[in-house]
Protein backbone atom coordinates (compact mmCIF):
# COMPACT_ATOMS: atom_id res chain seq x y z
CA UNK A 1 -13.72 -6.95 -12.12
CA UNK A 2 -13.08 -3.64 -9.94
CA UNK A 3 -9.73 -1.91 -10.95
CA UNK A 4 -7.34 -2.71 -7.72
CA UNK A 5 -5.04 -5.55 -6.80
CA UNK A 6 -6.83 -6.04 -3.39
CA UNK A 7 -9.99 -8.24 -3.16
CA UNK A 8 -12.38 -5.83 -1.27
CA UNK A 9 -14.51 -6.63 1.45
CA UNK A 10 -17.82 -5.61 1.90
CA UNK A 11 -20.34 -6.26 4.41
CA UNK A 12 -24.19 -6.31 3.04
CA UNK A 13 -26.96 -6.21 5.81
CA UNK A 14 -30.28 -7.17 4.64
CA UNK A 15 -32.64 -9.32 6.25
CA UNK A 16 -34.73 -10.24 2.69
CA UNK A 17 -32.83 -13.63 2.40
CA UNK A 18 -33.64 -13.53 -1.53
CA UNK A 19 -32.57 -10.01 -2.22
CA UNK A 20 -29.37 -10.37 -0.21
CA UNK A 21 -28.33 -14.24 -1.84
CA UNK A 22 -28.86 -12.22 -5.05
CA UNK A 23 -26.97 -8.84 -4.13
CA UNK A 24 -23.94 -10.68 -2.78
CA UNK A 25 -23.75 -13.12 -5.83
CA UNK A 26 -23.80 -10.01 -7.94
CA UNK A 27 -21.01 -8.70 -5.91
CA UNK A 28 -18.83 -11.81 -5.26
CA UNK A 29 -18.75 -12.26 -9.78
CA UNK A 30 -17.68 -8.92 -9.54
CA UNK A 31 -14.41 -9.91 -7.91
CA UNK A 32 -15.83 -8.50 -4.13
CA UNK A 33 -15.45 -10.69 -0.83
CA UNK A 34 -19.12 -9.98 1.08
CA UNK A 35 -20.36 -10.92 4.39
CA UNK A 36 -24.00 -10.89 4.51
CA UNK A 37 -25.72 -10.38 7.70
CA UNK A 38 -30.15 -10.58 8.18
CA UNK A 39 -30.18 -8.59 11.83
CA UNK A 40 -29.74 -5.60 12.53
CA UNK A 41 -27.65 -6.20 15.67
CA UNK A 42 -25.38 -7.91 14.33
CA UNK A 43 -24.87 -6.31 11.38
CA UNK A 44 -23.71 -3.16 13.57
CA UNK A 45 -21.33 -5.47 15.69
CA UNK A 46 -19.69 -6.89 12.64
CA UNK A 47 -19.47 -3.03 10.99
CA UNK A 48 -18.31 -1.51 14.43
CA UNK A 49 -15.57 -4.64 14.76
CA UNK A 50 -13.93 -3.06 11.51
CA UNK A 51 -12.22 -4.58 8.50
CA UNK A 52 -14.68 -3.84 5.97
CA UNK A 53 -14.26 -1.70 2.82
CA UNK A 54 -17.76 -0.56 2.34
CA UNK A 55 -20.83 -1.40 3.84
CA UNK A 56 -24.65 -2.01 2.23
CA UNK A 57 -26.98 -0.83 4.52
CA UNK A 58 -31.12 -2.02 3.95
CA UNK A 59 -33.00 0.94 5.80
CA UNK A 60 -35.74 -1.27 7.27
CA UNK A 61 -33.98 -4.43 9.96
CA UNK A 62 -34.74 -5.94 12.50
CA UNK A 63 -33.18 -4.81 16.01
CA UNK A 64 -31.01 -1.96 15.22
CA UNK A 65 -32.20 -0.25 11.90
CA UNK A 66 -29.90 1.08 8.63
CA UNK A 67 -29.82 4.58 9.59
CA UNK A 68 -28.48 4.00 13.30
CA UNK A 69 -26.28 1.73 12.42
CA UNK A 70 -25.04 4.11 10.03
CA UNK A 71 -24.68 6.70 12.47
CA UNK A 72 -22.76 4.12 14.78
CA UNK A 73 -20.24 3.84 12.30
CA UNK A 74 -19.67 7.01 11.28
CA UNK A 75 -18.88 8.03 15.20
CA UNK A 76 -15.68 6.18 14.71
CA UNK A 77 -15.19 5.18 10.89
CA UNK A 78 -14.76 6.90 7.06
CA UNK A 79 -15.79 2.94 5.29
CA UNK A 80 -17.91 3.86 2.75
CA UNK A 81 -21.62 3.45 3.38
CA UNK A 82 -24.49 2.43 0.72
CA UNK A 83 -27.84 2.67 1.43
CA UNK A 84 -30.55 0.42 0.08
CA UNK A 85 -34.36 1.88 0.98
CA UNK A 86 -37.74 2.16 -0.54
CA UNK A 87 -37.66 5.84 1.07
CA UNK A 88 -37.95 7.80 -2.01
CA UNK A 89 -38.67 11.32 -0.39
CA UNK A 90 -36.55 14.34 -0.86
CA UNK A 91 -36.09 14.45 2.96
CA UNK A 92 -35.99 10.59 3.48
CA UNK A 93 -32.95 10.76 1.27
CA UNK A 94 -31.44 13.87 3.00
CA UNK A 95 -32.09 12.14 5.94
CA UNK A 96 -29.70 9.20 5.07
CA UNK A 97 -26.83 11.74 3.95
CA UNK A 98 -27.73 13.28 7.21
CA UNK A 99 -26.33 10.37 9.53
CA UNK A 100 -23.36 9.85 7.20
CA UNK A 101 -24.45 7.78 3.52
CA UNK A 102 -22.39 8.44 0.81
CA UNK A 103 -24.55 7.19 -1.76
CA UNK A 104 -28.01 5.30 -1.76
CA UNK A 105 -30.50 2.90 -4.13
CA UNK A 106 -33.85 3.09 -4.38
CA UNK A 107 -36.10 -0.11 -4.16
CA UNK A 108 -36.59 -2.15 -6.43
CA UNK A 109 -33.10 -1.95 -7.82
CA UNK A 110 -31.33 -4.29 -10.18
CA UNK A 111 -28.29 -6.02 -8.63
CA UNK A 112 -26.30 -4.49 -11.45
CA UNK A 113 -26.99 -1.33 -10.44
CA UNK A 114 -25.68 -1.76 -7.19
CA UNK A 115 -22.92 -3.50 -8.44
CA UNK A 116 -22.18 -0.19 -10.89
CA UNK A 117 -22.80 2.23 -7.55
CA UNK A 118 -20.20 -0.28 -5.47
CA UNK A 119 -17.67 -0.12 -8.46
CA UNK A 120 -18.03 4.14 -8.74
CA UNK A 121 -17.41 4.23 -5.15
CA UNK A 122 -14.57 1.97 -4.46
CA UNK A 123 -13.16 4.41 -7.52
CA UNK A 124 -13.50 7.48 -6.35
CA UNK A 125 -11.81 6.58 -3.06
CA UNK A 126 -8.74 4.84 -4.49
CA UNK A 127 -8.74 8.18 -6.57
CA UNK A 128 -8.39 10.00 -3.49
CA UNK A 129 -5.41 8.18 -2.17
CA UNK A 130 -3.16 9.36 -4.31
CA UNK A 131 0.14 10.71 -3.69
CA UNK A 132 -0.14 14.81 -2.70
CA UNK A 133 1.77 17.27 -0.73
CA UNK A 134 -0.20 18.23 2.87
CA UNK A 135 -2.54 21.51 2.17
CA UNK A 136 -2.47 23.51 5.24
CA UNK A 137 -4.78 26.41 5.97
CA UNK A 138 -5.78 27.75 8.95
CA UNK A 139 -6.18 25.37 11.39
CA UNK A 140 -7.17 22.32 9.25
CA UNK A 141 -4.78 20.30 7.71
CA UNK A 142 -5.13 17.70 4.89
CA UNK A 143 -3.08 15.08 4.34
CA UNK A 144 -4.55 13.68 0.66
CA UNK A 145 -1.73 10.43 0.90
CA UNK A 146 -3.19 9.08 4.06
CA UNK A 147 -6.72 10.29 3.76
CA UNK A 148 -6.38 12.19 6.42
CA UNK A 149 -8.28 15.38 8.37
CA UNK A 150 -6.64 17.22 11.22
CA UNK A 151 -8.19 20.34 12.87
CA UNK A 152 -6.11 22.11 15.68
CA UNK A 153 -4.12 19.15 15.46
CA UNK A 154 -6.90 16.42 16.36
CA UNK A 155 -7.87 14.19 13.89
CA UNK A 156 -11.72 14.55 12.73
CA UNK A 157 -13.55 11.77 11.00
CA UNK A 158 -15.02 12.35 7.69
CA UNK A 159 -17.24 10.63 5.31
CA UNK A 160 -15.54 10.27 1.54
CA UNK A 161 -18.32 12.93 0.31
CA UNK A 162 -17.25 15.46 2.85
CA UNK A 163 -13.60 14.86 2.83
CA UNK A 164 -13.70 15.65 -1.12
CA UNK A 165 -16.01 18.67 -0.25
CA UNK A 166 -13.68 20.23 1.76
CA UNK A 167 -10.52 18.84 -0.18
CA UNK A 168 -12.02 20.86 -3.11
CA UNK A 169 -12.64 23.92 -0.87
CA UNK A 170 -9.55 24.31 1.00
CA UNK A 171 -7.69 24.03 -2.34
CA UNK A 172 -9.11 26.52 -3.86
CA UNK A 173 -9.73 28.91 -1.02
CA UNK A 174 -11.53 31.88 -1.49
CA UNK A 175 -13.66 30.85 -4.66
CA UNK A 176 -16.98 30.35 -3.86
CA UNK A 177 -18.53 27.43 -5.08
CA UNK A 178 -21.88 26.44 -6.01
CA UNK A 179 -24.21 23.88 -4.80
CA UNK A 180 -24.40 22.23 -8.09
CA UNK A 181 -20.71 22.38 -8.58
CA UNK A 182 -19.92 20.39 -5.72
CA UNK A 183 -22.34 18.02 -6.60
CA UNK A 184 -19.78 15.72 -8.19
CA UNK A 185 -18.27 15.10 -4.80
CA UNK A 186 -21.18 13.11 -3.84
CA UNK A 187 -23.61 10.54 -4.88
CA UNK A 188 -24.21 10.40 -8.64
CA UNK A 189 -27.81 11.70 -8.86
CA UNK A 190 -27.51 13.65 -5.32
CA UNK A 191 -29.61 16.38 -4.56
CA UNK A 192 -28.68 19.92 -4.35
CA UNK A 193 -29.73 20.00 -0.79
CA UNK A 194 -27.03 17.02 0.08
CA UNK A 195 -24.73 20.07 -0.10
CA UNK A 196 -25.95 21.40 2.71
CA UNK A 197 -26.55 18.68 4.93
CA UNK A 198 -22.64 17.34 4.00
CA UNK A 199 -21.69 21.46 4.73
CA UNK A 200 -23.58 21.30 7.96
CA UNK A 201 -22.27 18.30 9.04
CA UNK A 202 -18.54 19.65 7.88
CA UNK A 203 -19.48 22.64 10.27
CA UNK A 204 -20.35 20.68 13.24
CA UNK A 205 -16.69 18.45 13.05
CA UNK A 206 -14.11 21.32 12.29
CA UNK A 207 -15.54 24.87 12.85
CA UNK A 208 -14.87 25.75 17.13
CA UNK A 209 -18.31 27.40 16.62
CA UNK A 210 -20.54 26.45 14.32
CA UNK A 211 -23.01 28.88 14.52
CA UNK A 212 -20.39 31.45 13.74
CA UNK A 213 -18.45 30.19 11.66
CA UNK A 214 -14.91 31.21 10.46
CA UNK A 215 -13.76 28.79 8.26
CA UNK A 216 -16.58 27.39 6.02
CA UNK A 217 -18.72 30.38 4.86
CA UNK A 218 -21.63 30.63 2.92
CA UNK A 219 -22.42 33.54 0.32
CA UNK A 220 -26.21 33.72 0.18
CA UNK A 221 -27.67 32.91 -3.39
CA UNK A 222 -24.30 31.80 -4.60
CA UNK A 223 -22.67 28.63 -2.09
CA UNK A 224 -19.90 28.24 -0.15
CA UNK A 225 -16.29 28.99 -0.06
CA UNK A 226 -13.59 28.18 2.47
CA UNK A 227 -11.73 31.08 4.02
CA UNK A 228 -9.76 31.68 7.28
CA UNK A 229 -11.30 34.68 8.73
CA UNK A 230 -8.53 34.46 11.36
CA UNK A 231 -5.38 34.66 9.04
C-alpha cells in the first residue's frame, strides 16, 4: 500500500487492452485510483484537463503518441510522468527525458515492476514537500514547502528530476557536482547523459541566455555547479 493518507490518481494510457487491464489491476491492489485510456487523443485531453498524480505514458498510440503528449504536459504541468517503451537505445531513452520523463520501463516489464517504479516516485515527491525555509540566490528562488520555482519573479515549470537537480545545486552553491552524483535525482538506473539533457533543459527555463550562461555552469571534465556570476 503506498505510504500517504491520500488515494492517488493516476492516469495509464496504453492502447494494448491486455497489458493495460493488467497494469491498472496491479496498480489499483496497490491502493492507486487509475484511469486507463487506449487513444492517444484522449489520453492527452484527460492529462491536459488535470487532476492526476502521475501519468503512464506507452510510447507507441494511436493519434497523438507518448512522447508528444508528454511534451504537452510538461508545457503547463510538474505530474510526474512514466514512460513505458520497447525503445531501448541510449538516445531513445535520452530522448524521453528530453521532452520531460522522469523515469521509464522497458518492454516487456512485469507489472510489479512498474508498480515498484510508481511507489519510488510518488516517494520521492512527497519527500520533497516537506517543510523548508525559501533558498534564495540570485534571481531564482525556491520555495521547497510548495514545490515551487520562481526566476525574476515568474514562476517556471519543472519536472520532479530537475527541480531536485537544481534544489541540490542552489543549496550547495559553488560545489561542483558530478554527473554521477546527481544521478540520484533522477530515474533509478538513469544514464549519465540524463544529466545533461535535465541541465540543458534547466538552462533553457531559468538562465536569460542560455548560451551564456550565468547561473548554471559547467566545469569541463568535472560537472556542474550553480553560481551567480552577477552577485
Amino acid at each position: 500500500m503506498p505510504e500517504t493518507a491520500k488515494t492517488q490518481d493516476i492516469l495509464l494510457v496504453e492502447d494494448d487492452a491486455r497489458t493495460a487491464d493488467t497494469v491498472a489491476l496491479y496498480l489499483r491492489h496497490g491502493g492507486y485510483r487509475v484511469s486507463v485510456e487506449h487513444d492517444g487523443q484522449k489520453g492527452l485531453d484527460r492529462a491536459l484537463a488535470g487532476g492526476f498524480d502521475l501519468l503512464i505514458l506507452d510510447w507507441m498510440l494511436p493519434g497523438v503518441d507518448g512522447p508528444e503528449i508528454c511534451k504537452q504536459v510538461r508545457a503547463q504541468s510538474d505530474v510526474l510522468i512514466l514512460m513505458l517503451t520497447a525503445r531501448v537505445a541510449e538516445h531513445e531513452r535520452l530522448e524521453g527525458f528530453d521532452v520531460g520523463a522522469d523515469d521509464y520501463v522497458a518492454k516487456p516489464f512485469s507489472p510489479r515492476e512498474v508498480l515498484a517504479r510508481v511507489n519510488a516516485m510518488m516517494r520521492r515527491s512527497r519527500n520533497d514537500t516537506k517543510d523548508y525555509p525559501l533558498l534564495r540566490v540570485g534571481s531564482v528562488t525556491i520555495n521547497e514547502e510548495q514545490h515551487r520555482v520562481d526566476v525574476r519573479g515568474e514562476r517556471v515549470e519543472l519536472t520532479p528530476a530537475e527541480y531536485a537537480i537544481l534544489t541540490r545545486l542552489v543549496k550547495a552553491r559553488g560545489k561542483v557536482f558530478s554527473r554521477e552524483s546527481l544521478l540520484s535525482d533522477c530515474a533509478p538506473d538513469a544514464l549519465s547523459r540524463t544529466v545533461d539533457v535535465h541541465i540543458k533543459n534547466l538552462r533553457f527555463k531559468i538562465e536569460e541566455d542560455r548560451g551564456n550562461p550565468r547561473l548554471l555552469h559547467t566545469v569541463f571534465g568535472t560537472g556542474y555547479k550553480f553560481e551567480d556570476v552577477d552577485e
